[in-house]
Protein backbone atom coordinates (compact mmCIF):
# COMPACT_ATOMS: atom_id res chain seq x y z
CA UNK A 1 0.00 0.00 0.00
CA UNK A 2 2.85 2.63 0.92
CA UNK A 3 4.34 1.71 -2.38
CA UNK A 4 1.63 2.17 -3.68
CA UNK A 5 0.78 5.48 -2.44
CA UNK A 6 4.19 6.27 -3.37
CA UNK A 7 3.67 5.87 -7.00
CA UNK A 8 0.70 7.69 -7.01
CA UNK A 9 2.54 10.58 -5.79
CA UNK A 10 5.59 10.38 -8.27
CA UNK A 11 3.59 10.03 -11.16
CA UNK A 12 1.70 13.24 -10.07
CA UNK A 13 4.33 14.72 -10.14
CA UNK A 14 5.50 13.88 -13.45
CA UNK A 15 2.42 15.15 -14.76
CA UNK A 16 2.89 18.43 -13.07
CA UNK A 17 6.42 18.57 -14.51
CA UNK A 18 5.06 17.99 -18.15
CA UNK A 19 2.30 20.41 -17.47
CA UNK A 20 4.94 23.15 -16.45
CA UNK A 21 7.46 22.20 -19.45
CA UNK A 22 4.43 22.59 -22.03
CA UNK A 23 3.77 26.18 -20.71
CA UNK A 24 7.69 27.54 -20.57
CA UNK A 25 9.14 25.55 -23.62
CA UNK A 26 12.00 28.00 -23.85
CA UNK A 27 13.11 28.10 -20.68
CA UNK A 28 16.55 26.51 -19.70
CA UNK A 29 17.14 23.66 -17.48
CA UNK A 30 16.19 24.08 -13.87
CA UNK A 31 14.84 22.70 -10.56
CA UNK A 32 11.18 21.77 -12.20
CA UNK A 33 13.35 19.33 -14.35
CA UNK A 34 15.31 17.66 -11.70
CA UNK A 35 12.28 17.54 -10.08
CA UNK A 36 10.10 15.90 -13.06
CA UNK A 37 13.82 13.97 -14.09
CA UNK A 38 13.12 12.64 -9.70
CA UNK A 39 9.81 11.71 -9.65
CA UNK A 40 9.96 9.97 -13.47
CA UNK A 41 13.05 7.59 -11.79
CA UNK A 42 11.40 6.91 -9.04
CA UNK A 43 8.26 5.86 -10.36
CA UNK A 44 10.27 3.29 -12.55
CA UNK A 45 12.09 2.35 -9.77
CA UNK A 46 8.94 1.77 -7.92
CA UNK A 47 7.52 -0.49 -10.47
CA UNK A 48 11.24 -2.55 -11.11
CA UNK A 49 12.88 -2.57 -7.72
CA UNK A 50 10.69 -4.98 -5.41
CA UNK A 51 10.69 -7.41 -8.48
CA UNK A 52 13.96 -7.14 -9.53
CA UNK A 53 15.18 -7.55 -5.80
CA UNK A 54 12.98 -9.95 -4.62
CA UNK A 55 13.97 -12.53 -7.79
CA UNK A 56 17.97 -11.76 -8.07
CA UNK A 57 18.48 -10.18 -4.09
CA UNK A 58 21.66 -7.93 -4.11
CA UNK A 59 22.31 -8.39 -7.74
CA UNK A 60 18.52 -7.26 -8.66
CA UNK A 61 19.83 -4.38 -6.24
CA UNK A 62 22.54 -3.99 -9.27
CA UNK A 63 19.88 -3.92 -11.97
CA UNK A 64 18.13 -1.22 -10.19
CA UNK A 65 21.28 0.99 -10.21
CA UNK A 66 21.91 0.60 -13.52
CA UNK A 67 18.04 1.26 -14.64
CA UNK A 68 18.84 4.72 -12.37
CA UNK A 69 21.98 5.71 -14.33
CA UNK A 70 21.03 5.15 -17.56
CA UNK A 71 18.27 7.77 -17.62
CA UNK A 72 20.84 10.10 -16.12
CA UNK A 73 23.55 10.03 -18.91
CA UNK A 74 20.85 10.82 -22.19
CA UNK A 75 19.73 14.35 -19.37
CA UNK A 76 22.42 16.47 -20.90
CA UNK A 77 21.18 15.65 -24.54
CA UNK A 78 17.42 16.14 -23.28
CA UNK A 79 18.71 19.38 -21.68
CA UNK A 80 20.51 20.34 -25.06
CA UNK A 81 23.91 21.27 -22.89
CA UNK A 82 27.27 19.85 -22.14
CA UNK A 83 27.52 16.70 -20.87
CA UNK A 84 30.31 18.37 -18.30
CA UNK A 85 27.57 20.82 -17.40
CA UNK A 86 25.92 17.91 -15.41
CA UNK A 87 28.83 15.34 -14.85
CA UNK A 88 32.25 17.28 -13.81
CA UNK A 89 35.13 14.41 -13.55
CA UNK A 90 38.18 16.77 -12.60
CA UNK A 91 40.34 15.34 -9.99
CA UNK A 92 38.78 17.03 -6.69
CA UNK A 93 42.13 19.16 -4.98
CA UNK A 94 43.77 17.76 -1.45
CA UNK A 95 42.14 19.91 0.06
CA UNK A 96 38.76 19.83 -0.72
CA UNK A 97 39.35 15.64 -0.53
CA UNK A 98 39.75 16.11 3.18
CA UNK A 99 37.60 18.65 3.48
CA UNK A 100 34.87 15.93 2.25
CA UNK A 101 35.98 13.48 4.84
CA UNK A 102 35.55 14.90 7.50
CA UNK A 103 32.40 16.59 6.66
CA UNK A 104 31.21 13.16 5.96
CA UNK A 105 32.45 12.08 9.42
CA UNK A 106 30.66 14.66 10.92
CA UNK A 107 27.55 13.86 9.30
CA UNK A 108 28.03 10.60 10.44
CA UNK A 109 28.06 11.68 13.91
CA UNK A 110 24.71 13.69 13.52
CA UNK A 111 22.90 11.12 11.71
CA UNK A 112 24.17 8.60 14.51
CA UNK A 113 22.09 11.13 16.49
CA UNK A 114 19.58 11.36 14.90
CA UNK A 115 19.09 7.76 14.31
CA UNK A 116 19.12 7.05 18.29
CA UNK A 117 16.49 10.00 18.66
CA UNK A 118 14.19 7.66 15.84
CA UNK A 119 14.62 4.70 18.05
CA UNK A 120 13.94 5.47 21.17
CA UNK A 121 10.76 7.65 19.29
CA UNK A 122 9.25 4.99 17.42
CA UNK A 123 11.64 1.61 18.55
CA UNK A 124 9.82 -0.13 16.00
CA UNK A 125 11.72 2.05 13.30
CA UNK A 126 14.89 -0.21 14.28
CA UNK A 127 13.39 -3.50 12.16
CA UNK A 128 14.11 -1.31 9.12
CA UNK A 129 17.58 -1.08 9.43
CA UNK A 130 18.15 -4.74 10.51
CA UNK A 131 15.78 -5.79 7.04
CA UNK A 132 18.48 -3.29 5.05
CA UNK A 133 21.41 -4.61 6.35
CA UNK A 134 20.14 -8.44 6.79
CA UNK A 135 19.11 -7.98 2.67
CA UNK A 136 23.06 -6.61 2.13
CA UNK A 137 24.20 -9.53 4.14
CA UNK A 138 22.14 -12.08 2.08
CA UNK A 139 24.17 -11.85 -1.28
CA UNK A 140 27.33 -12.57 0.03
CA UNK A 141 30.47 -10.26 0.61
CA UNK A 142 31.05 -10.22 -3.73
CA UNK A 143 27.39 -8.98 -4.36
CA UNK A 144 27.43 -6.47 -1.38
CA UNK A 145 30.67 -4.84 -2.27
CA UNK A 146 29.58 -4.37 -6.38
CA UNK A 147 25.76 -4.10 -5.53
CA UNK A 148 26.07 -2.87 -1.87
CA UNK A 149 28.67 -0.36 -2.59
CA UNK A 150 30.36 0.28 -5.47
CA UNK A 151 27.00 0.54 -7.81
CA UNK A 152 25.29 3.10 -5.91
CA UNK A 153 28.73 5.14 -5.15
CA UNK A 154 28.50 5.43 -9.25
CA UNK A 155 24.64 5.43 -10.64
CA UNK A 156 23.29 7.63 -7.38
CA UNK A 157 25.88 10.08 -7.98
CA UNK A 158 25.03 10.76 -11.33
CA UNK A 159 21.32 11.08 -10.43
CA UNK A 160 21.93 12.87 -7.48
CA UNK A 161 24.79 14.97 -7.62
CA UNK A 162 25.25 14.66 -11.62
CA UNK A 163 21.51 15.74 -13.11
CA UNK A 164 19.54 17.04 -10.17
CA UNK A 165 22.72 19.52 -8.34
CA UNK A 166 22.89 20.73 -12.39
CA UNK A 167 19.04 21.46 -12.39
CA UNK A 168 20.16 23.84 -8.80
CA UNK A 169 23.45 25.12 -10.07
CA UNK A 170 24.13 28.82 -10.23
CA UNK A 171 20.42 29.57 -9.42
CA UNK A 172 19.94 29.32 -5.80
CA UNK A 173 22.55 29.89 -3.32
CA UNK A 174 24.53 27.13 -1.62
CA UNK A 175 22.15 26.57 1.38
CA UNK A 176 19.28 26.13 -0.42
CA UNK A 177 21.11 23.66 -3.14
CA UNK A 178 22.15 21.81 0.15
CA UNK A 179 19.09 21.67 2.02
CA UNK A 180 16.96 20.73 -1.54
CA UNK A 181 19.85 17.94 -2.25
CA UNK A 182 19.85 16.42 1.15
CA UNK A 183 15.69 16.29 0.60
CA UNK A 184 15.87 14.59 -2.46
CA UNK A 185 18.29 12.40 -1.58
CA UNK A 186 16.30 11.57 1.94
CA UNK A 187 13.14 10.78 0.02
CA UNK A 188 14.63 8.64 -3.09
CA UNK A 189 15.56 5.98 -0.56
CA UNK A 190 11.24 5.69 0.63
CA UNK A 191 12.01 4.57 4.03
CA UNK A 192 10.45 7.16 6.44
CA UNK A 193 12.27 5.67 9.66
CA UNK A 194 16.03 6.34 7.77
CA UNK A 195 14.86 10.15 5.74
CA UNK A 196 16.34 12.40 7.95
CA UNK A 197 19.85 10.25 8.75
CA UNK A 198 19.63 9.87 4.64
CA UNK A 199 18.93 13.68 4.13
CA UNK A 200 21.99 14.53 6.47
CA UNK A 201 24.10 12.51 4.75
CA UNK A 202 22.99 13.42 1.03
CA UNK A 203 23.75 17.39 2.54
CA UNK A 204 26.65 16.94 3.49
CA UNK A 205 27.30 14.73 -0.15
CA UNK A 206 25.73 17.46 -1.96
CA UNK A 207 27.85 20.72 -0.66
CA UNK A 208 30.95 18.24 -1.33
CA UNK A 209 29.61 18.41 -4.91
CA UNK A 210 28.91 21.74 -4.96
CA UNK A 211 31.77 23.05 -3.92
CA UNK A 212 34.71 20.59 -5.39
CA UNK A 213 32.96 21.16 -8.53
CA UNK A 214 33.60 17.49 -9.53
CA UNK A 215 31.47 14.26 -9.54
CA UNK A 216 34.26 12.15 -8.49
CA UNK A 217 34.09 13.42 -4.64
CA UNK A 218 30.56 13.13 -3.66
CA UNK A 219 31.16 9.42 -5.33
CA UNK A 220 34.16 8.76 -3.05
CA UNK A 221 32.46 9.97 0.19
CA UNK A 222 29.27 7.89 -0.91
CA UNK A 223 31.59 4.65 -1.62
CA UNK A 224 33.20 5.45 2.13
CA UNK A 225 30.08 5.61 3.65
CA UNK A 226 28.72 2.11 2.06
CA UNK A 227 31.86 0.23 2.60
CA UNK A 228 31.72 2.01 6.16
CA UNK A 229 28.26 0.78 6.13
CA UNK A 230 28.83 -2.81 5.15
CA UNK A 231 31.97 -3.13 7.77
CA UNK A 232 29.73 -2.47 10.80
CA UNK A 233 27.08 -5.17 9.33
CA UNK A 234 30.19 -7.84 9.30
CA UNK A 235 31.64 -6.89 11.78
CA UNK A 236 27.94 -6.51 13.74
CA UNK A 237 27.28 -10.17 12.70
CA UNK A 238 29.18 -12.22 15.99
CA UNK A 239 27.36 -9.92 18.56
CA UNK A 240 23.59 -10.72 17.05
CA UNK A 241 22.81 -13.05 19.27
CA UNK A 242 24.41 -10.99 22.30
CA UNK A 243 21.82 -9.12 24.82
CA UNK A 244 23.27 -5.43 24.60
CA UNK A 245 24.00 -4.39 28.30
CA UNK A 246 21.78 -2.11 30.01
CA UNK A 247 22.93 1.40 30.13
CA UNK A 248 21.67 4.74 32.20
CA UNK A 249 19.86 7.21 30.90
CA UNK A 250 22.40 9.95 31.83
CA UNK A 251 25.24 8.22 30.51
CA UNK A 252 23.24 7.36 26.89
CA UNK A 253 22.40 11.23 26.92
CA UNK A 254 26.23 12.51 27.41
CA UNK A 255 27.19 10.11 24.85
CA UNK A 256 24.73 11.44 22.19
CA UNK A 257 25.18 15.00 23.39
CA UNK A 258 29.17 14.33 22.62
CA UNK A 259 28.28 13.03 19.23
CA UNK A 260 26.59 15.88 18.64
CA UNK A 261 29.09 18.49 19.85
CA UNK A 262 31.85 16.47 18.00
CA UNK A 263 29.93 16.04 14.63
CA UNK A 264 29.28 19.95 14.69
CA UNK A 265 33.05 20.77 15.03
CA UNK A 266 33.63 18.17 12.46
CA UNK A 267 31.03 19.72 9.96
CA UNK A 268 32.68 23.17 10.56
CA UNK A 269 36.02 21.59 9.43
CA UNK A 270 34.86 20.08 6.44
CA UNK A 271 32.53 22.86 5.63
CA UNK A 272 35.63 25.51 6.15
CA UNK A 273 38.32 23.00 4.21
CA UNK A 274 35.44 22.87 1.17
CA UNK A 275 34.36 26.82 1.11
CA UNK A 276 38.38 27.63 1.03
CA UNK A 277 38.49 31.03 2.35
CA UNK A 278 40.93 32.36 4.88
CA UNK A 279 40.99 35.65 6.95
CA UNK A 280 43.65 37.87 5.24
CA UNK A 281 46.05 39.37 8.31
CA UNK A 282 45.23 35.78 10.82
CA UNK A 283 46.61 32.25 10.38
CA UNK A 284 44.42 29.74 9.53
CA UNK A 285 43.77 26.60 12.52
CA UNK A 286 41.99 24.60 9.34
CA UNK A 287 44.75 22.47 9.36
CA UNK A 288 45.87 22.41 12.90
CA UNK A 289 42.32 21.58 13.85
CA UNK A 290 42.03 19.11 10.96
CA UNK A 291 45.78 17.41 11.76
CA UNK A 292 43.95 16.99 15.25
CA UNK A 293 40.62 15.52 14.40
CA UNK A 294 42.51 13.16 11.92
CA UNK A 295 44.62 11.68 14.86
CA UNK A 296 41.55 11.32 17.53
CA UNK A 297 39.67 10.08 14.45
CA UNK A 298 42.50 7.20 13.76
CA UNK A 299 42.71 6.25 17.19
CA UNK A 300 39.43 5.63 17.95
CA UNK A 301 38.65 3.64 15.24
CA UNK A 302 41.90 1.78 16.11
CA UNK A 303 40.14 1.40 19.44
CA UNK A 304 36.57 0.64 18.22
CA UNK A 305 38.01 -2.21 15.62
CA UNK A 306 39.84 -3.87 18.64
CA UNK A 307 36.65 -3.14 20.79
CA UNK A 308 34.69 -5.35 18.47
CA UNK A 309 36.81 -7.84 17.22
CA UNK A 310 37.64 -9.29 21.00
């Protein structure tokens, strides 16, 4: 039924997309585009996905990327512009490569937040991230590596950050482009319990974008992030049948509240590192700040890998 629903709505808005493009024929692409160019994909992928996924599991999961990307690379033609208009492949700088990390790290943080804040909301929202990662788990570590993490590094990019950021770009400032491309990216994955740690993480994807200029970074945070993803599932595996241990409520709420506090200093890195400008006549702590994140960063996930290997 949600599915469903779902459709109903997509293919609405398709219609309302045609409906506009019929009455402004001459104008260039733009946001009602990416919008129609959304809402056309995912009614398709609506009507292929469960099929294709229930028949072939993860690699049906690869058919449904590549039904996504193909659309994507005949946009420019549609659009009658550059195909490097909507798919930039320079080599993103050093800076703005690190810059992206930890932005993604912070967003990590602040989804991690925000995911705890769903569970202990609505604790039946937790089922739908077991069902995710028990479906990655089912294919073997082959399919969930091409399927699981390399496909949609590549075909959701090119939706995402390729067509729809081009439909934004140079029309609205960056915050809006952000908040709009975190929203989209939120609601293409149609699982209400996981929209806003989705939409955090498809901001902080989308400014990467925006700012390197270049497809190739949003597509290696998004490939960290999966392969990120995946390890915690394998690793999660041996501690399944393990009853968690109980924990107080004040020590659960300084945890999340440090999460918090260190995702925000994280996002101000990345965000600084990305937007590139310094304060002529003061020296810069970017890097100094960044050098230390990097080394608390290394050894706690030194720490958490022995943590959960023992």
């Amino acid at each position: 039924m949600e599915y469903l629903i779902s459709l109903i709505v997509f293919a609405l808005g398709v219609v309302f997309w045609v409906g506009w493009r019929t009455a402004h024929l001459k104008e260039p692409f733009g946001l009602p585009d990416g919008f129609g160019y959304f809402c056309a994909n995912m009614a398709v992928y609506i009507l292929t996905a469960p099929y294709l996924q229930s028949a072939l599991g993860m690699w049906g999961l690869l058919c449904t990327e590549i039904i996504l990307l193909l659309p994507a690379l005949f946009m420019p033609r549609l659009a009658r512009v550059k195909a490097r208009e909507f798919f930039c492949l320079n080599v993103p700088s050093i800076r703005h490569v690190v810059g992206g990390i930890v932005l993604w790290y912070g967003a990590l943080y602040v989804q991690s937040v925000g995911t705890q804040l769903i569970f202990t909301l609505f604790p039946g929202a937790r089922d739908s991230y077991v069902n995710v990662s028990s479906f990655i788990a089912s294919g073997g570590l082959t399919a969930a590596i091409v399927a699981g993490v390399l496909a949609p590094a590549v075909c959701e990019e090119f939706m995402h950050r390729g067509v729809i950021l081009a439909s934004m770009r140079g029309k609205y400032n960056d915050a809006f482009i952000t908040v709009a491309g975190g929203f989209f990216f939120g609601l293409f994955h149609l699982d209400a319990p996981r929209f806003l740690g989705t939409a955090a993480m498809g901001m902080a994807l989308t400014y990467a974008g925006l700012r390197s200029r270049s497809l190739l970074l949003p597509m290696l945070l998004h490939f960290i992030n999966n392969l990120y993803s995946l390890a915690g599932t394998i690793l999660a595996e041996p501690a399944a049948d393990t009853a968690p241990a109980e924990i107080r409520a004040i020590d659960f709420l300084m945890g999340q509240a440090f999460y918090c506090v260190f995702g925000i200093c994280l996002l101000s890195v990345g965000y600084a590192l990305l937007r590139g400008e310094r304060r002529t006549g003061r020296k810069n702590p970017i890097l100094l700040i960044s050098a230390c994140m990097a080394i608390v960063l290394a050894a706690q996930a030194v720490v958490s890998f022995f943590v959960m290997t023992a």
